[in-house]
PDB file of N, CA and C in Angstrom:
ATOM      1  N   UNK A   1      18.101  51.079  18.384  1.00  0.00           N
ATOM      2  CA  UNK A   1      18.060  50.887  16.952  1.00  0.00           C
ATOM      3  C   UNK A   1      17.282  52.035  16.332  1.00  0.00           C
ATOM      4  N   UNK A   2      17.696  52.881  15.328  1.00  0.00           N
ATOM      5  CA  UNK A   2      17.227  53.578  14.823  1.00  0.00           C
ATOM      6  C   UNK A   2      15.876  52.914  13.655  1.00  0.00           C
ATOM      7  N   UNK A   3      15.153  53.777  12.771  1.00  0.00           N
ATOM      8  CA  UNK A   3      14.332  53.447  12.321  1.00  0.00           C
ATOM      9  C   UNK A   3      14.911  53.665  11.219  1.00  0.00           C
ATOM     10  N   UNK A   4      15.750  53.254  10.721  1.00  0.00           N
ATOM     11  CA  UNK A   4      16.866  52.801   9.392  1.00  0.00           C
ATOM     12  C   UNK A   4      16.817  51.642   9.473  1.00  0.00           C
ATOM     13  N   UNK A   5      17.153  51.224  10.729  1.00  0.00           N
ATOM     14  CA  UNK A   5      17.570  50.026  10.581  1.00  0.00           C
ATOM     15  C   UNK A   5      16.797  48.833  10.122  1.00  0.00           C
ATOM     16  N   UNK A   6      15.178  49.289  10.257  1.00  0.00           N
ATOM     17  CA  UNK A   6      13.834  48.438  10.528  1.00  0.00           C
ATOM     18  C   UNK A   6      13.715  48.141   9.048  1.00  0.00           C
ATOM     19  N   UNK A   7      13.104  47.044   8.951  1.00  0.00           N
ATOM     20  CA  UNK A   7      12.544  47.017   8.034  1.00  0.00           C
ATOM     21  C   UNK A   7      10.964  47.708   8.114  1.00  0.00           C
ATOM     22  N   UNK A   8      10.615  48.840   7.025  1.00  0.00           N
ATOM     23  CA  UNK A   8       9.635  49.352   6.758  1.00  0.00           C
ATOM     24  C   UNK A   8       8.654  48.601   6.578  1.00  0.00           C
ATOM     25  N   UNK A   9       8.458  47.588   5.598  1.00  0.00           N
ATOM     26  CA  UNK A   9       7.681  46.776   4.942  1.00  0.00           C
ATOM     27  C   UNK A   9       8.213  45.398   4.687  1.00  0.00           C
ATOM     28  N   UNK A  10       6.595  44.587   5.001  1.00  0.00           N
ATOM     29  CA  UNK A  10       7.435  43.144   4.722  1.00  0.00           C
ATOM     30  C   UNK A  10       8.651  43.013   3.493  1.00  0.00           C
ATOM     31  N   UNK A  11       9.034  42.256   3.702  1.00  0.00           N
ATOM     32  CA  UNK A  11      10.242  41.653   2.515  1.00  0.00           C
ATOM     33  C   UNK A  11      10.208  40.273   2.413  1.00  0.00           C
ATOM     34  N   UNK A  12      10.219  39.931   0.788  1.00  0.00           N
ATOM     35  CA  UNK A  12      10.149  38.557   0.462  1.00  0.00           C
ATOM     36  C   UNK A  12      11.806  37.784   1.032  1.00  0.00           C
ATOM     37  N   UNK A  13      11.648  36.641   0.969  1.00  0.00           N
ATOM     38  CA  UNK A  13      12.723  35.783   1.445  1.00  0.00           C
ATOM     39  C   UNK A  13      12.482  34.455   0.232  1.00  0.00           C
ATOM     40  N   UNK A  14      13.688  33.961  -0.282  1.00  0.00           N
ATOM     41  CA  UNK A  14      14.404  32.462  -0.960  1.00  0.00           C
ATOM     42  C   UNK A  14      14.882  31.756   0.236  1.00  0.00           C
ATOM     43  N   UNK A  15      14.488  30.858   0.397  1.00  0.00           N
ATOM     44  CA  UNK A  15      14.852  30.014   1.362  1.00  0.00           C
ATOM     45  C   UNK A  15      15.414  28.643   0.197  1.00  0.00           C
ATOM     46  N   UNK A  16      16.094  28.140   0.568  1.00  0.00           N
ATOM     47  CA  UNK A  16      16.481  26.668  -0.120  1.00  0.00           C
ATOM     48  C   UNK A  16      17.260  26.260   0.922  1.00  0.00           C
ATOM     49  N   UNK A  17      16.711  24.663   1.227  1.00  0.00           N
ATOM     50  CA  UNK A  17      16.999  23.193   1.677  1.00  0.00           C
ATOM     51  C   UNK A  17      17.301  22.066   0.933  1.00  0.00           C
ATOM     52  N   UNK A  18      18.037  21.767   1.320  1.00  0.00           N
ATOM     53  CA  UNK A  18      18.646  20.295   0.494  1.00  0.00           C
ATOM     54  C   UNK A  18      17.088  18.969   0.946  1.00  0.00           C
ATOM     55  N   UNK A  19      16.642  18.612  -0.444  1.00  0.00           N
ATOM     56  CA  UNK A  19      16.253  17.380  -0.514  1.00  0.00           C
ATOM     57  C   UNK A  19      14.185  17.807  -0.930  1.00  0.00           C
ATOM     58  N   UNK A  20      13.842  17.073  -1.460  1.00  0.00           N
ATOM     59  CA  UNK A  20      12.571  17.163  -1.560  1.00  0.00           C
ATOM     60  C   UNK A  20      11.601  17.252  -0.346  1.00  0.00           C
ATOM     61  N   UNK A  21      10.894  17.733  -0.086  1.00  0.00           N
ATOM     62  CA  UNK A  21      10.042  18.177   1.252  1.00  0.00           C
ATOM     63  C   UNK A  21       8.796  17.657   0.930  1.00  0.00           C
ATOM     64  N   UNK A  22       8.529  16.432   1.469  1.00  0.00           N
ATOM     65  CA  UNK A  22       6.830  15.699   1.586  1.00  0.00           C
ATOM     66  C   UNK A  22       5.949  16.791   2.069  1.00  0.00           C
ATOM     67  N   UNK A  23       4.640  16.491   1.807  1.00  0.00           N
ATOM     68  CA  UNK A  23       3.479  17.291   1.991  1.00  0.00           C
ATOM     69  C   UNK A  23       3.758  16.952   3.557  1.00  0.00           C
ATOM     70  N   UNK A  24       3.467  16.633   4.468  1.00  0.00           N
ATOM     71  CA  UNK A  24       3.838  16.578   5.967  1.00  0.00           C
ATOM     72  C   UNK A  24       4.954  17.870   6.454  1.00  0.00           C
ATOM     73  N   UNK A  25       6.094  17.860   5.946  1.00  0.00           N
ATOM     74  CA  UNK A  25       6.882  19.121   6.198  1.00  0.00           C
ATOM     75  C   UNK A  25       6.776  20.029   5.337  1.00  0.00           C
ATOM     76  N   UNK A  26       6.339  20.302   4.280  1.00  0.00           N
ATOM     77  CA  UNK A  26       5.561  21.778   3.974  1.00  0.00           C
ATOM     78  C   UNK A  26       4.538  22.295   4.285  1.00  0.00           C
ATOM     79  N   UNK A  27       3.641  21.465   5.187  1.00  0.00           N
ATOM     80  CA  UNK A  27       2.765  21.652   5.959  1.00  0.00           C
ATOM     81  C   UNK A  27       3.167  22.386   6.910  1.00  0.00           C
ATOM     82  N   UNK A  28       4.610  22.284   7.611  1.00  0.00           N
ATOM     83  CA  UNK A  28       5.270  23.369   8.635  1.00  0.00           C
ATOM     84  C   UNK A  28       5.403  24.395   8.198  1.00  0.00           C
ATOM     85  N   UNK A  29       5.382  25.068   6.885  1.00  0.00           N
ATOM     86  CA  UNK A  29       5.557  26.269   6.047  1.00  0.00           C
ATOM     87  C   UNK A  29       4.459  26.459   5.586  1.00  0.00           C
ATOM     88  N   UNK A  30       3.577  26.989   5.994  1.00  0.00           N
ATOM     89  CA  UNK A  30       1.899  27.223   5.635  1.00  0.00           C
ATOM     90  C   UNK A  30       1.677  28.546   4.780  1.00  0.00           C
ATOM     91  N   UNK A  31       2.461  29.356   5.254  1.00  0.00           N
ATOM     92  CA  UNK A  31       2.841  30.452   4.487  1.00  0.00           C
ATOM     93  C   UNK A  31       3.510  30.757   3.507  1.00  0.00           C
ATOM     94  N   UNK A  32       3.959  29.846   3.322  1.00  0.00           N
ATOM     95  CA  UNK A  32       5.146  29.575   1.846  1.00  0.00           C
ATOM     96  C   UNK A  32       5.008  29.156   0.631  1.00  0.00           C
ATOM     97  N   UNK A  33       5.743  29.363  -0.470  1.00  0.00           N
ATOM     98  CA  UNK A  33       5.397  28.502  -1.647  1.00  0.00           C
ATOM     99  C   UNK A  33       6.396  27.748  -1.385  1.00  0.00           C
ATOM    100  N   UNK A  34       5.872  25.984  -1.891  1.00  0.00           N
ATOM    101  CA  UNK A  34       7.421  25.242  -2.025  1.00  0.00           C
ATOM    102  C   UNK A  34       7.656  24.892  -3.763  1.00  0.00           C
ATOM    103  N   UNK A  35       8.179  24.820  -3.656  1.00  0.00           N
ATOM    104  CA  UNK A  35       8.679  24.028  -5.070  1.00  0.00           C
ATOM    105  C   UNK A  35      10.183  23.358  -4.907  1.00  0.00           C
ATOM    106  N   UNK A  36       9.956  22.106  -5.804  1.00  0.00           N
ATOM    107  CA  UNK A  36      11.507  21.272  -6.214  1.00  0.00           C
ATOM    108  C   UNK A  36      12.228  22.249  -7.133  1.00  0.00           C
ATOM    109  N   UNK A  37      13.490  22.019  -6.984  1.00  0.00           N
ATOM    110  CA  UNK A  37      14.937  22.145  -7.638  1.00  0.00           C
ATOM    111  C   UNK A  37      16.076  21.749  -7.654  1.00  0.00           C
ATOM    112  N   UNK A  38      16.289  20.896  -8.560  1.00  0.00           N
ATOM    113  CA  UNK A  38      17.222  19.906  -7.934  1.00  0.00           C
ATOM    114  C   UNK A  38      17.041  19.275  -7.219  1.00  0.00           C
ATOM    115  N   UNK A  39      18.003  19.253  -6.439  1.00  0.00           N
ATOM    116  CA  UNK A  39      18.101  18.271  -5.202  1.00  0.00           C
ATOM    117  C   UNK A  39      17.259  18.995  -4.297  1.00  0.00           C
ATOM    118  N   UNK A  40      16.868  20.186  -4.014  1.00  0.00           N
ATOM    119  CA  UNK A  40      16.508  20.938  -3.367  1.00  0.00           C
ATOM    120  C   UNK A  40      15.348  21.315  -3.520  1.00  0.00           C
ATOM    121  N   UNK A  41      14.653  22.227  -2.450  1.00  0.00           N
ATOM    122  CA  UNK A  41      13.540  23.033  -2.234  1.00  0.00           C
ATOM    123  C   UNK A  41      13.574  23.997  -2.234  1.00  0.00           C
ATOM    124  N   UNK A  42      12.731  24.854  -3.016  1.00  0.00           N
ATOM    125  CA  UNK A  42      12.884  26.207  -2.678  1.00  0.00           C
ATOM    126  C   UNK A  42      11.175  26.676  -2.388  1.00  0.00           C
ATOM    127  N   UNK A  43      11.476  27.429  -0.931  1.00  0.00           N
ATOM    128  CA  UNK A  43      10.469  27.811  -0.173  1.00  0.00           C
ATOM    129  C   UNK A  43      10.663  29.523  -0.642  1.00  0.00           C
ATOM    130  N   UNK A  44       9.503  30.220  -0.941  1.00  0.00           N
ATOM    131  CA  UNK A  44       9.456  31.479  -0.933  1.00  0.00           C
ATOM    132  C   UNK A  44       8.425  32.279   0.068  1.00  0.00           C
ATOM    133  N   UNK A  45       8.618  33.857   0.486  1.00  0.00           N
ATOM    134  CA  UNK A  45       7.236  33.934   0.760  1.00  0.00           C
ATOM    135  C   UNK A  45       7.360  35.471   1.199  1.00  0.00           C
ATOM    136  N   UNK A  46       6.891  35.870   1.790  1.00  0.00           N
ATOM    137  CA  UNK A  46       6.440  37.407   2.234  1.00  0.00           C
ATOM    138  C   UNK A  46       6.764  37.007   4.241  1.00  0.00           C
ATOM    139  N   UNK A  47       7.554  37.702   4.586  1.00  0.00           N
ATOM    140  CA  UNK A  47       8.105  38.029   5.954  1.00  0.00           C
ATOM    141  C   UNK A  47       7.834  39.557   6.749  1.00  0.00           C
ATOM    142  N   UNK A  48       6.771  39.519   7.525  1.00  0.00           N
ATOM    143  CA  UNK A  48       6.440  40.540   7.809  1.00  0.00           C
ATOM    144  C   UNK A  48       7.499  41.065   8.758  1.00  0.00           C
ATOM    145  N   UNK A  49       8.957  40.387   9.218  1.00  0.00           N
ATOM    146  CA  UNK A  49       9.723  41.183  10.068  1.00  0.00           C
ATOM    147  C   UNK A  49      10.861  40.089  10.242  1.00  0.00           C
ATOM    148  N   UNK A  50      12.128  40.323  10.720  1.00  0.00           N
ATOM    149  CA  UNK A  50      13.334  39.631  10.924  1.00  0.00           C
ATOM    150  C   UNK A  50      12.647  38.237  12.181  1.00  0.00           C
ATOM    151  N   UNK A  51      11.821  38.842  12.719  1.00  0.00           N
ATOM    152  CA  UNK A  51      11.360  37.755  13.693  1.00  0.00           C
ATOM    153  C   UNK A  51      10.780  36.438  13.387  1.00  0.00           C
ATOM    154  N   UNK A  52      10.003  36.976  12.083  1.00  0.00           N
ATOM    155  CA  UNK A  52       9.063  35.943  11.727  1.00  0.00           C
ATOM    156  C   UNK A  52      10.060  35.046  10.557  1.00  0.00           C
ATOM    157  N   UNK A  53      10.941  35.777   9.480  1.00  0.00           N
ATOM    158  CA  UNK A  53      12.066  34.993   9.467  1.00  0.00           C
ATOM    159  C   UNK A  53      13.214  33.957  10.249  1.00  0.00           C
ATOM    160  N   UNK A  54      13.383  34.665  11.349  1.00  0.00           N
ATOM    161  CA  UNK A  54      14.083  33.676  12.510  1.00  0.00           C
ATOM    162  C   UNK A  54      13.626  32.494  12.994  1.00  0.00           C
ATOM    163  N   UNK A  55      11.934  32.851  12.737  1.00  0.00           N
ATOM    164  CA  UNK A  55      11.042  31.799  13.386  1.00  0.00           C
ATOM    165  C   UNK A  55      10.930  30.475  12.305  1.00  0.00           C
ATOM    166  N   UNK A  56      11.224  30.760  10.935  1.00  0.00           N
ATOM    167  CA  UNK A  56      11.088  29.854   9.738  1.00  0.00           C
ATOM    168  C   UNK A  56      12.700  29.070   9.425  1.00  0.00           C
ATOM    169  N   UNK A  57      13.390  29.896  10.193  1.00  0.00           N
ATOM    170  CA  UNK A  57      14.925  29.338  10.008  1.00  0.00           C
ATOM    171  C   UNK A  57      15.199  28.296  10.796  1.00  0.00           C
ATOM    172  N   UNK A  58      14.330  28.674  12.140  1.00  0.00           N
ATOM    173  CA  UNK A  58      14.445  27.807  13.778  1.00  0.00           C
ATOM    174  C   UNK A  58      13.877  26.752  13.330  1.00  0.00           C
ATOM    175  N   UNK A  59      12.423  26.784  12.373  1.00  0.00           N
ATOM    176  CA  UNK A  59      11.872  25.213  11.907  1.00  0.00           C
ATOM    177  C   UNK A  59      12.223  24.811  11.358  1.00  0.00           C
ATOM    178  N   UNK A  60      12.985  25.096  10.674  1.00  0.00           N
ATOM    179  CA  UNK A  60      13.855  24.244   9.642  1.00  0.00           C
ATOM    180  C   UNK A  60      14.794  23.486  10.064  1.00  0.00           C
ATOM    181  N   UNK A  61      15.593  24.365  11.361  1.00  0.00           N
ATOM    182  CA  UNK A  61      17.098  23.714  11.999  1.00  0.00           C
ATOM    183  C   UNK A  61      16.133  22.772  13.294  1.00  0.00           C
ATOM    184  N   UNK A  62      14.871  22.803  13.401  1.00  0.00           N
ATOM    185  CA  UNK A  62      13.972  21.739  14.305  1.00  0.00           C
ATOM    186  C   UNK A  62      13.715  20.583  13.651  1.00  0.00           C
ATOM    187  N   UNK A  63      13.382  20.676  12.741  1.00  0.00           N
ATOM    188  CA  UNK A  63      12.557  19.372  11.514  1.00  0.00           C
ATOM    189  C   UNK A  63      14.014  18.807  10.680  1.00  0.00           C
ATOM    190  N   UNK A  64      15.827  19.177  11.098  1.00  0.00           N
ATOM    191  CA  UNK A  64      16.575  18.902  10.376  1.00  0.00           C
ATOM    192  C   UNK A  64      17.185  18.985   9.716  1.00  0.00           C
ATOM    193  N   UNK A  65      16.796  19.815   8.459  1.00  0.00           N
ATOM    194  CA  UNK A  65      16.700  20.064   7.415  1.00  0.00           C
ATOM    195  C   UNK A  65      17.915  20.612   7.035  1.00  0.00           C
ATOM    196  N   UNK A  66      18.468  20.804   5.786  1.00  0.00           N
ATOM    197  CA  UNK A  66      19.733  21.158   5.928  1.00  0.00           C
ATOM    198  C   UNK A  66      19.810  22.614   5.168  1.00  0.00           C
ATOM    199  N   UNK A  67      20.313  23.576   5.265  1.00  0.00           N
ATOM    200  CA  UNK A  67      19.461  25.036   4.883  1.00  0.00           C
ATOM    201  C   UNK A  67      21.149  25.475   3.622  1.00  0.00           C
ATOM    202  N   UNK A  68      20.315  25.310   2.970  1.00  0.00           N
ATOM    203  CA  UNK A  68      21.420  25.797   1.759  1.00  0.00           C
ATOM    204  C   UNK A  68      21.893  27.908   1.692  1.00  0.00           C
ATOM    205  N   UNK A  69      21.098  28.017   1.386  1.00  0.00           N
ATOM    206  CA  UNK A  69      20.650  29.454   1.477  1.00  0.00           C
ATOM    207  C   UNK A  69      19.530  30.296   1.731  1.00  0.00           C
ATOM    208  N   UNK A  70      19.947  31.627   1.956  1.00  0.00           N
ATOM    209  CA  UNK A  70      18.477  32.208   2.414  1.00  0.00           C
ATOM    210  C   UNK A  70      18.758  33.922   1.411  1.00  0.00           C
ATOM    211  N   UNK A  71      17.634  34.388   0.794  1.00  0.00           N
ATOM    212  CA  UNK A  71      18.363  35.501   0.370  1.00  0.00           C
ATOM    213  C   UNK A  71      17.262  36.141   0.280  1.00  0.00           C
ATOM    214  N   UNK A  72      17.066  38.034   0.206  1.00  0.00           N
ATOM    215  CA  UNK A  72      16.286  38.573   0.580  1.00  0.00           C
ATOM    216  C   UNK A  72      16.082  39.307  -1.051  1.00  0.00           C
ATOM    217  N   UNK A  73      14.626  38.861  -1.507  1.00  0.00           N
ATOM    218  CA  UNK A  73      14.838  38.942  -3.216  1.00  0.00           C
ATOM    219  C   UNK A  73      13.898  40.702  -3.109  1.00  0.00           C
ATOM    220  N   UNK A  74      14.249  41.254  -4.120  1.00  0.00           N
ATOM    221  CA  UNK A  74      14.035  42.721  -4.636  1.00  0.00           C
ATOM    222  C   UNK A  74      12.366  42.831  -4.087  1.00  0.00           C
ATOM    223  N   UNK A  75      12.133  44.033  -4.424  1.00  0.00           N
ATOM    224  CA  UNK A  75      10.233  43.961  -4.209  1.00  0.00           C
ATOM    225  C   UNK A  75       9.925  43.786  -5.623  1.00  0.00           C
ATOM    226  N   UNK A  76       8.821  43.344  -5.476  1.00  0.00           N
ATOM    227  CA  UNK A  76       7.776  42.753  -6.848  1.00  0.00           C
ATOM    228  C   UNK A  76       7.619  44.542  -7.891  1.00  0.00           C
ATOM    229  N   UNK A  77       7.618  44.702  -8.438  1.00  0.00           N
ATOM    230  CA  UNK A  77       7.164  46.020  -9.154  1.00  0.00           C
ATOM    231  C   UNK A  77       5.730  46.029  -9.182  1.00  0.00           C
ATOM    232  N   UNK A  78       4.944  46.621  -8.867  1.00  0.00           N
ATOM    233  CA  UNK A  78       3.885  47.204  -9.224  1.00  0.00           C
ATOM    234  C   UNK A  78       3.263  46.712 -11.210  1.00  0.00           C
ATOM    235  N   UNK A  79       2.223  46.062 -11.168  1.00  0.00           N
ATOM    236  CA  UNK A  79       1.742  45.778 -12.646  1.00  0.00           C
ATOM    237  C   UNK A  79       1.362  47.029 -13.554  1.00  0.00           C
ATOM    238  N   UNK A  80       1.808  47.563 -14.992  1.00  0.00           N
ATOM    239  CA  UNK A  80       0.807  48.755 -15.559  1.00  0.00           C
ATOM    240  C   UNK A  80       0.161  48.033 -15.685  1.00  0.00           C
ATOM    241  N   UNK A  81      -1.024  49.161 -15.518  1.00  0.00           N
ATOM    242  CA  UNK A  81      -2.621  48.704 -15.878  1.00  0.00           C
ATOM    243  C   UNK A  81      -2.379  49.542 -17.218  1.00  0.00           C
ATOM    244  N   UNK A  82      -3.024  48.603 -18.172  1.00  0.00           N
ATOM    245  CA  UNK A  82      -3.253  49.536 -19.913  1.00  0.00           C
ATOM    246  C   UNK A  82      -4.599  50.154 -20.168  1.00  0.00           C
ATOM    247  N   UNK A  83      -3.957  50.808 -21.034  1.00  0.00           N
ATOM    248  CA  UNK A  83      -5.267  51.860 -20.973  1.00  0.00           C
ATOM    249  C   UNK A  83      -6.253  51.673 -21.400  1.00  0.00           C
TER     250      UNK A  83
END
């Protein structure tokens, strides 16, 4: 694998699951934000590598869950500071 292929820097991830997620199973996502939507959850968060993503997909398809989508959102921009 070339070093194209890598991801350079973490990258955020959208995760959404069907159904509201009790404090007990967002407790499996310690690293995550959760929030309701709809019917659904949406888990966000910072992924320091495809691995550690794989590893949040695997708990999800462990604990059940039914995985709607996953999508890899833009980088945050940088804030101006005013003068």
């Amino acid at each position: 694998m070339t070093s194209t292929c890598r991801d350079p820097q973490p990258q955020r991830y959208r995760i959404c699951v069907r159904g509201h997620l009790g404090e007990t199973i967002r407790a499996a996502f310690p690293a995550l934000q959760a929030r309701t939507r709809g019917d659904g959850t949406v888990l966000t968060g910072l992924f320091a590598d495809q691995a550690a993503l794989y590893g949040v997909l695997a708990e999800i398809e462990a604990l059940s869950l039914e995985l709607i989508e996953v999508r890899r959102l833009p980088p945050r921009l940088p804030k101006k500071r005013s003068p």
